[in-house]
C-alpha atoms as a PDB file:
ATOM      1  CA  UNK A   1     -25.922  17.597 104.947  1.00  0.00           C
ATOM      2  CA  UNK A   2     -28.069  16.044 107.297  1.00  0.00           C
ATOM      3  CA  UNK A   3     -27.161  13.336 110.310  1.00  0.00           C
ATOM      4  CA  UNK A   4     -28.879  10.725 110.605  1.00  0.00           C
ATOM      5  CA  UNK A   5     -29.076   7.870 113.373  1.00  0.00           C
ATOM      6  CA  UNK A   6     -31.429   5.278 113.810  1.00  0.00           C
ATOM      7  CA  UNK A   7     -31.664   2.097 115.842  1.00  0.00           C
ATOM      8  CA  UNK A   8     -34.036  -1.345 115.025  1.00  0.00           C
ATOM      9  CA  UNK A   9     -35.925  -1.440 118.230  1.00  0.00           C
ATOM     10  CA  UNK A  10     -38.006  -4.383 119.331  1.00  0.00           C
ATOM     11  CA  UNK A  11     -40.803  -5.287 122.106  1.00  0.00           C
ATOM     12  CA  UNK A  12     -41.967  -1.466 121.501  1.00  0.00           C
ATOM     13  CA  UNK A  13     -45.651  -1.093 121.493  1.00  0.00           C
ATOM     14  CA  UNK A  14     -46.926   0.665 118.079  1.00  0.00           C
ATOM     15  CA  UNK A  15     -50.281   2.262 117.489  1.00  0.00           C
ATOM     16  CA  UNK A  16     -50.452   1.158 113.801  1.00  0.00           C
ATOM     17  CA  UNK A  17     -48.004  -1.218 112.578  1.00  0.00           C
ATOM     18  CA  UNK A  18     -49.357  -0.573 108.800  1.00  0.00           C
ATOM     19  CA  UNK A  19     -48.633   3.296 109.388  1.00  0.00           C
ATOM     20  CA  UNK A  20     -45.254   4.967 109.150  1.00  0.00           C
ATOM     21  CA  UNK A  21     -44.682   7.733 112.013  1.00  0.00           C
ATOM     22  CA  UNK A  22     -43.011  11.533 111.155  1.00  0.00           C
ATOM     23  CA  UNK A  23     -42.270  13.922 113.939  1.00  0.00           C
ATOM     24  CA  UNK A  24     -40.913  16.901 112.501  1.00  0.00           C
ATOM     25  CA  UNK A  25     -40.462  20.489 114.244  1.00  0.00           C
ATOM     26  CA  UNK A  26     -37.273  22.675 115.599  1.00  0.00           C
ATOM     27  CA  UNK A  27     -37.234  21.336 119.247  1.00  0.00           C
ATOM     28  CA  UNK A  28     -37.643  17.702 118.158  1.00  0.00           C
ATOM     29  CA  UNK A  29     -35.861  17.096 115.577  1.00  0.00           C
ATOM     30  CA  UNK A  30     -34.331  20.866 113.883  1.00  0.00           C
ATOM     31  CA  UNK A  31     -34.048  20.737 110.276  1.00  0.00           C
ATOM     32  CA  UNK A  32     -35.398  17.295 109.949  1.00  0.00           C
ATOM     33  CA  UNK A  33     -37.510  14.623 111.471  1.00  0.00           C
ATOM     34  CA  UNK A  34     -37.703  11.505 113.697  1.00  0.00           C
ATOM     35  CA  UNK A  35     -39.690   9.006 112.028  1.00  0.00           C
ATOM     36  CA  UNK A  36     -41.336   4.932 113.704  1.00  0.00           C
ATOM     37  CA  UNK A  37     -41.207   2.674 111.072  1.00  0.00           C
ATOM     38  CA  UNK A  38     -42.629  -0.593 111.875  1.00  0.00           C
ATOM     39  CA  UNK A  39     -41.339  -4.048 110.727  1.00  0.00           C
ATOM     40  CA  UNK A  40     -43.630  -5.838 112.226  1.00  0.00           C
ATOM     41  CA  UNK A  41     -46.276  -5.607 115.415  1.00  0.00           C
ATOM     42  CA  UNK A  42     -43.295  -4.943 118.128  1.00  0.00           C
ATOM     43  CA  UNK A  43     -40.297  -4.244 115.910  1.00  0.00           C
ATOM     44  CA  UNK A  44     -39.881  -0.958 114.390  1.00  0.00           C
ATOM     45  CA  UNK A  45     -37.020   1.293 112.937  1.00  0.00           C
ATOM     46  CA  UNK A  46     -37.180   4.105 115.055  1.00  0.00           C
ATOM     47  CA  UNK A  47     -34.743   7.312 114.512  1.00  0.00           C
ATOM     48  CA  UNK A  48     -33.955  10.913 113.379  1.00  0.00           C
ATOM     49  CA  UNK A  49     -32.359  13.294 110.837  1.00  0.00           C
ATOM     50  CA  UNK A  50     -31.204  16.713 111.689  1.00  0.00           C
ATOM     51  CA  UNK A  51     -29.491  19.405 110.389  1.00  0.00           C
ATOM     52  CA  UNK A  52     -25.460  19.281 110.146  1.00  0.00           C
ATOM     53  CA  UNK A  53     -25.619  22.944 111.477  1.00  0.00           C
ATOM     54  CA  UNK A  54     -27.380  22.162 114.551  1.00  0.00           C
ATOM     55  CA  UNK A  55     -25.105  22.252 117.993  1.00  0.00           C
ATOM     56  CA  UNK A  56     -26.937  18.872 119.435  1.00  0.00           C
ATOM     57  CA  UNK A  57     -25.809  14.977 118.025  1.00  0.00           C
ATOM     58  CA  UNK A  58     -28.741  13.585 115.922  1.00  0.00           C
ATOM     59  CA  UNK A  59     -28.126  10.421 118.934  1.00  0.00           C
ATOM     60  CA  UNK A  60     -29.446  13.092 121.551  1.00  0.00           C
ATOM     61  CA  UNK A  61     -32.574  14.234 119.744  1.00  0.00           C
ATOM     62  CA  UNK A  62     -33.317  10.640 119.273  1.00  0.00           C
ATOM     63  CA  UNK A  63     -32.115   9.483 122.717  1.00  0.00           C
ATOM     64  CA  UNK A  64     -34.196  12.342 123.903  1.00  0.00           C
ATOM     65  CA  UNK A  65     -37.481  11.296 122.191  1.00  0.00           C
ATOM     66  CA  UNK A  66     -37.280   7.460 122.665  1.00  0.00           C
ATOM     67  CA  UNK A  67     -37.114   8.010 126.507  1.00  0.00           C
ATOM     68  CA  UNK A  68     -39.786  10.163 126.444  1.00  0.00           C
ATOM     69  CA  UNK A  69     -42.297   8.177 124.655  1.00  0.00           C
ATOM     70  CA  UNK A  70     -43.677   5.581 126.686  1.00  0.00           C
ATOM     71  CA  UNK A  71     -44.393   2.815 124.061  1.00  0.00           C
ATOM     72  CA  UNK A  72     -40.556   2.890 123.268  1.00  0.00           C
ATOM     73  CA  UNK A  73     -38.448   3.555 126.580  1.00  0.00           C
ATOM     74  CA  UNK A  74     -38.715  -0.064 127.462  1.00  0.00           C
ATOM     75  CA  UNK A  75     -37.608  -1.916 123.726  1.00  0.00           C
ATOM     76  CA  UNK A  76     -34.831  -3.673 123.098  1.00  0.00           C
ATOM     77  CA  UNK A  77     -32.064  -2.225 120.700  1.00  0.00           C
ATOM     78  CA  UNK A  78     -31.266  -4.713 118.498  1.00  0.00           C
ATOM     79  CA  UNK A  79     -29.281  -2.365 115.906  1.00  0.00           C
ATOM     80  CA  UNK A  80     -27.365   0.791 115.594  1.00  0.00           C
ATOM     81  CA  UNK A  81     -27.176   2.728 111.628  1.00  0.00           C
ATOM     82  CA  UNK A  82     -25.667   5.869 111.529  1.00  0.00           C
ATOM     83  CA  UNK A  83     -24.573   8.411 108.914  1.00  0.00           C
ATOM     84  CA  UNK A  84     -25.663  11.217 107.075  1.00  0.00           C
ATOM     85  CA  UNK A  85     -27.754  12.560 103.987  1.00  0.00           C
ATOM     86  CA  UNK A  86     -26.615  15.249 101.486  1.00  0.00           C
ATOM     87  CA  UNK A  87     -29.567  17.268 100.664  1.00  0.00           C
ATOM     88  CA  UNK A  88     -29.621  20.431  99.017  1.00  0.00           C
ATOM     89  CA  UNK A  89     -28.732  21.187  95.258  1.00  0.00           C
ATOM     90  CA  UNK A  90     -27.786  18.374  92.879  1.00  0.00           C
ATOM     91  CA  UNK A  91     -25.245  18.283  91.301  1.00  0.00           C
ATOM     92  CA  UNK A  92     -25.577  19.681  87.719  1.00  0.00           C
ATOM     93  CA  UNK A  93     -22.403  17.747  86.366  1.00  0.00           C
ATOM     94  CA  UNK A  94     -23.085  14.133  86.514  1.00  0.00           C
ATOM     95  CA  UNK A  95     -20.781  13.074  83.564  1.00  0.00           C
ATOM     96  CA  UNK A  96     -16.927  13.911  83.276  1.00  0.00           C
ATOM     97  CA  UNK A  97     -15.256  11.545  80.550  1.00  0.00           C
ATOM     98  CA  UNK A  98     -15.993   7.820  81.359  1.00  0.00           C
ATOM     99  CA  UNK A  99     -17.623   8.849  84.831  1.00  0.00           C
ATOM    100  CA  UNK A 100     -20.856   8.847  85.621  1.00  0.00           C
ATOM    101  CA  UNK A 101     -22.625   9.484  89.157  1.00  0.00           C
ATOM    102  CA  UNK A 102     -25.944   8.020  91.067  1.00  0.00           C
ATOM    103  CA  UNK A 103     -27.690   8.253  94.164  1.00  0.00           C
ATOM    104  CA  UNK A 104     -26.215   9.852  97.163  1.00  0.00           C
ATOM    105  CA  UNK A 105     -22.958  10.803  95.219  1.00  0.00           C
ATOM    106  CA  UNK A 106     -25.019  12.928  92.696  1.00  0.00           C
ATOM    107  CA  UNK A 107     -26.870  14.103  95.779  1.00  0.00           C
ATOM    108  CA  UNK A 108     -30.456  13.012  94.308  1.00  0.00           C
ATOM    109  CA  UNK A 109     -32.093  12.793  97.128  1.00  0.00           C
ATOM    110  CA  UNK A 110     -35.247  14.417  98.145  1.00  0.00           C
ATOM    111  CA  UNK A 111     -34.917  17.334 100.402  1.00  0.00           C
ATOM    112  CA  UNK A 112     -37.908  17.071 102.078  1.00  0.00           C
ATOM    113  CA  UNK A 113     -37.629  13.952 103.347  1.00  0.00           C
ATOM    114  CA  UNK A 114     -34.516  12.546 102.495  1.00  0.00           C
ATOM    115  CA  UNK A 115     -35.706   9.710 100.607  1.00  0.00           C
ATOM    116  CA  UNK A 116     -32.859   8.502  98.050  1.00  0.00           C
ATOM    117  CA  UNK A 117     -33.684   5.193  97.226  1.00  0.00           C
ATOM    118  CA  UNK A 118     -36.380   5.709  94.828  1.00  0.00           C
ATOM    119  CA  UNK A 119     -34.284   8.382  93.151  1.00  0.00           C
ATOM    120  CA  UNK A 120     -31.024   6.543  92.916  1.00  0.00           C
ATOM    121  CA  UNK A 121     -32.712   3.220  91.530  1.00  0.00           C
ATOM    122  CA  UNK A 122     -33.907   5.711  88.337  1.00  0.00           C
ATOM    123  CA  UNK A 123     -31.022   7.214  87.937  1.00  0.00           C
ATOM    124  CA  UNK A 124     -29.028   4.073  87.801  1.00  0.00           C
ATOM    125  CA  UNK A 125     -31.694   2.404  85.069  1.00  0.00           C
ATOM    126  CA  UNK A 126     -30.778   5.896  82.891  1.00  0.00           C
ATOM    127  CA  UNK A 127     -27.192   5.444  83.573  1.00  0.00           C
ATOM    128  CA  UNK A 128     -26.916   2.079  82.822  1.00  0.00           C
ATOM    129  CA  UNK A 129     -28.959   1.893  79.804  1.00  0.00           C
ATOM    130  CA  UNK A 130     -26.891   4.912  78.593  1.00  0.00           C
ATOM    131  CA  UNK A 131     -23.548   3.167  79.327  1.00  0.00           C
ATOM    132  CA  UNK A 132     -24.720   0.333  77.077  1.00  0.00           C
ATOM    133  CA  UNK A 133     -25.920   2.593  74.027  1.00  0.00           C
ATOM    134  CA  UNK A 134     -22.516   4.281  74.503  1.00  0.00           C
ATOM    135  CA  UNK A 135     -20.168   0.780  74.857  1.00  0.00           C
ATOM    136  CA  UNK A 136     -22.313  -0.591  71.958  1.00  0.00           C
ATOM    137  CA  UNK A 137     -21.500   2.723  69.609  1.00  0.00           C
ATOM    138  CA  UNK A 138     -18.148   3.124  71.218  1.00  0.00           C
ATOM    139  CA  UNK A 139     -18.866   6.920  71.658  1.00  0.00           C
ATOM    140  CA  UNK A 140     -18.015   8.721  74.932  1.00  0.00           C
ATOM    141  CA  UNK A 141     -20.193  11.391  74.432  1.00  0.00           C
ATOM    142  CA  UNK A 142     -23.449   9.512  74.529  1.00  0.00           C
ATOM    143  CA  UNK A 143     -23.129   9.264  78.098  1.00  0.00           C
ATOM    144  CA  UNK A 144     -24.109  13.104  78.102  1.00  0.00           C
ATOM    145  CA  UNK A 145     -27.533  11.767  77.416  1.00  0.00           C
ATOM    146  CA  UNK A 146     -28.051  10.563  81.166  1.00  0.00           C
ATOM    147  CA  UNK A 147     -26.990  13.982  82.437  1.00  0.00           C
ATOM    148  CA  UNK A 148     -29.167  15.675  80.377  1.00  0.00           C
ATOM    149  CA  UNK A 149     -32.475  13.812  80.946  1.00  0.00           C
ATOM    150  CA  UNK A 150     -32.030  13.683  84.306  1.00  0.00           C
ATOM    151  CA  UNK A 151     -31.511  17.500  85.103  1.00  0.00           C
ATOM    152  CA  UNK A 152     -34.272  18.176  82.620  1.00  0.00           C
ATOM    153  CA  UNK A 153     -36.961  15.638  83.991  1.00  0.00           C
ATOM    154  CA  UNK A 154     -35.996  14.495  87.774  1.00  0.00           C
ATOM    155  CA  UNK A 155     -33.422  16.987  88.258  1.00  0.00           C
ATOM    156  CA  UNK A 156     -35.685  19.967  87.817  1.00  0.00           C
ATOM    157  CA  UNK A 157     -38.475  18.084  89.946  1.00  0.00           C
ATOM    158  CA  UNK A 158     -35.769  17.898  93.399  1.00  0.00           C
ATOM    159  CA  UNK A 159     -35.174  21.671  92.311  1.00  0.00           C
ATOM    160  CA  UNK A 160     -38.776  22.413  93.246  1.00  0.00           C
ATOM    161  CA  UNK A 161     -39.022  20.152  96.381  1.00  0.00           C
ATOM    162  CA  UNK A 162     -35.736  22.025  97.536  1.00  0.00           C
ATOM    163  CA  UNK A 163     -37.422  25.462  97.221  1.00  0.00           C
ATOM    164  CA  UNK A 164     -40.328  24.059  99.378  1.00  0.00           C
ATOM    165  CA  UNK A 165     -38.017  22.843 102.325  1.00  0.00           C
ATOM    166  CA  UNK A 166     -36.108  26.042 102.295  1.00  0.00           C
ATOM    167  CA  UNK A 167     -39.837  27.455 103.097  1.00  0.00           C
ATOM    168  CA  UNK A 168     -40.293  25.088 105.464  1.00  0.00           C
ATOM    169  CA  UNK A 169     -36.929  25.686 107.241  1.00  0.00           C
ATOM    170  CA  UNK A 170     -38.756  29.006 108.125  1.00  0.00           C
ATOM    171  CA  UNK A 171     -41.861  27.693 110.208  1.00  0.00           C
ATOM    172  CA  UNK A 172     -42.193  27.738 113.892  1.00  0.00           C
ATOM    173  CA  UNK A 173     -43.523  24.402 115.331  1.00  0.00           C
ATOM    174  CA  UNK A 174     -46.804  26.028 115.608  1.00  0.00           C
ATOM    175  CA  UNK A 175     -46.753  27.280 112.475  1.00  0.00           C
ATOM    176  CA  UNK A 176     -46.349  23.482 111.655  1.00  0.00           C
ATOM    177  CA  UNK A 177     -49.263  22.503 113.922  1.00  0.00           C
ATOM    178  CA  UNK A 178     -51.482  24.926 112.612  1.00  0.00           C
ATOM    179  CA  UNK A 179     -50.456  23.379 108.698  1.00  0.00           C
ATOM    180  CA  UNK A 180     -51.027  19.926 109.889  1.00  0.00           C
ATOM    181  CA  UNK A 181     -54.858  20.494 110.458  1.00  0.00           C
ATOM    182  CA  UNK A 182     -55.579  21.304 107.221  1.00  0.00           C
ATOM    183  CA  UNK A 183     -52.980  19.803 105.048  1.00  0.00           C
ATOM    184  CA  UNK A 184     -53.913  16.123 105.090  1.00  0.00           C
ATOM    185  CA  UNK A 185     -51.459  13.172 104.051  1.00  0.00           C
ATOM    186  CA  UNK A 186     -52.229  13.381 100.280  1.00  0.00           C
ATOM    187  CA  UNK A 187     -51.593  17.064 100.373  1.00  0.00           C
ATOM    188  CA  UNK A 188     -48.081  16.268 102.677  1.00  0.00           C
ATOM    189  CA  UNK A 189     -47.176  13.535  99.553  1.00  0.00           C
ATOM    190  CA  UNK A 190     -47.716  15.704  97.103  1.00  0.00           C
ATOM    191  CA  UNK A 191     -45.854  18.599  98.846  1.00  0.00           C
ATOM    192  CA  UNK A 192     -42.436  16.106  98.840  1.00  0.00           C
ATOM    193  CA  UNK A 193     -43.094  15.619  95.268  1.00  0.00           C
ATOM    194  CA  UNK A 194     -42.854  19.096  94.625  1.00  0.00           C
ATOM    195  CA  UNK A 195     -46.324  19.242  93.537  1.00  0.00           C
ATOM    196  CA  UNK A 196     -47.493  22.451  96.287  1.00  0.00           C
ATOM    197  CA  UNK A 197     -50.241  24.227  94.575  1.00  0.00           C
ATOM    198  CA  UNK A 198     -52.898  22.872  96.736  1.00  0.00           C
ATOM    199  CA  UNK A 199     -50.995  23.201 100.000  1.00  0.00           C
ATOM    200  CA  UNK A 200     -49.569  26.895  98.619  1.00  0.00           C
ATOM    201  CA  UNK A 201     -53.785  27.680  98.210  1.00  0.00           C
ATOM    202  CA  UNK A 202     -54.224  26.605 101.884  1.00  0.00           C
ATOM    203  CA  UNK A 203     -51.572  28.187 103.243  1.00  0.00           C
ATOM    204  CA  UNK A 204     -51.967  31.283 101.473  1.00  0.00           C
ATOM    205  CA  UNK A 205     -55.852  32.130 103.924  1.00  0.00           C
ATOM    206  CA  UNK A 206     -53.370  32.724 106.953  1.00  0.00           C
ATOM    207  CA  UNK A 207     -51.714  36.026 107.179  1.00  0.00           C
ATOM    208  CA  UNK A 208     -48.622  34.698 108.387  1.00  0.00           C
ATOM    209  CA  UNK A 209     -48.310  32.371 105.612  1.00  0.00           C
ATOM    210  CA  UNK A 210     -48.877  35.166 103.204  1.00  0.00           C
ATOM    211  CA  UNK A 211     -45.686  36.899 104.437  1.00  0.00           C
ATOM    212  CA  UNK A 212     -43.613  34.247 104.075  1.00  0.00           C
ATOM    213  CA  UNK A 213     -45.138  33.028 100.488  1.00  0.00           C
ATOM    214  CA  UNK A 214     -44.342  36.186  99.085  1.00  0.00           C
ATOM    215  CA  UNK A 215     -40.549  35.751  99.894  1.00  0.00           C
ATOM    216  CA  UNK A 216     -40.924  32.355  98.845  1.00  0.00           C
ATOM    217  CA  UNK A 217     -42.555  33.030  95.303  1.00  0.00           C
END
């Protein structure tokens, strides 16, 4: 489980209001990230995820890293969110009788960057169709179907993603830097969709890497 906590901040000064900012690494922002995402050329949702194990509040490592970025340490706060992300397995039950589950209650979210959205908007077009076939034929077990499509498509596609963060979880922020120059942001998008071969190729020319891939694989 992640925390999360994230304030809309305007009269900030952004680089690149068509960009989206990530700052990951284990000082900033330990088992997660603190992202700049810009609503417009001033206004920007700026804040952080971290690790539920970690001693510090997600609100200090963002506090932290607002005051010490100079575009940001002199915008408005126009509104608090706060909560928290269950990453980590899925759940492998998502039916039980007339039950089914979704989104961040089936925990299908993507554990590398904790995007749920996407996820939960698919999952609720194969629930919902499902719940229709199954009212129309008046047959419980139908809804079954949803559970198993989604473990074997989607389901097995968060499994792989989850194997890649727990290999991230085991980097050193320079390990990170050193991954950043040669990793660029079609390899990172393809890494959160669980597709790593490229990035696993890159990574595997550094003898550090190497030791850590073969745990990995």
């Amino acid at each position: 489980m992640d925390s999360c906590f994230e304030y809309e901040m305007s009269d900030i000064e952004i680089e690149d209001p068509d960009m989206i900012y990530a700052y990951p690494g284990n000082k900033i922002a330990p088992g997660g990230y603190i992202w700049v995402f810009p609503k417009d050329d001033d206004r920007a949702n700026v804040g952080v995820g971290v690790s539920g194990e970690k001693g510090k509040t997600a609100k200090y490592y963002l506090d932290r890293f607002i005051k010490s970025r100079q575009g940001l340490n002199k915008g408005s706060i126009l509104e608090v969110n706060v909560g928290c992300i269950p990453l980590g397995d899925s759940l492998k039950e998502l039916v039980k009788d007339n039950l089914m589950v979704v989104g961040d209650a089936a925990r299908q979210v993507n554990p590398i960057h904790a995007g749920g959205v996407h996820n939960a908007m698919l999952a609720g077009k194969l629930a919902g169709s499902t719940a229709a076939e199954t009212i129309d034929l008046e047959d419980l077990g139908i809804l079954k179907r949803y559970e198993l499509e989604w473990n074997s498509s989607k389901g097995r596609q968060l499994e792989r993603i989850l194997r890649m963060r727990y290999f991230m979880e085991k980097l050193r922020d320079d390990d990170m830097d050193y991954l950043a120059k040669f990793l660029d942001g079609d390899d990172l998008i393809r890494v959160s969709e669980g597709e790593w071969g490229v990035a696993l190729k890159k990574m595997a020319k550094h003898p550090r890497f190497l030791k850590l891939l073969k745990n990995f694989l």
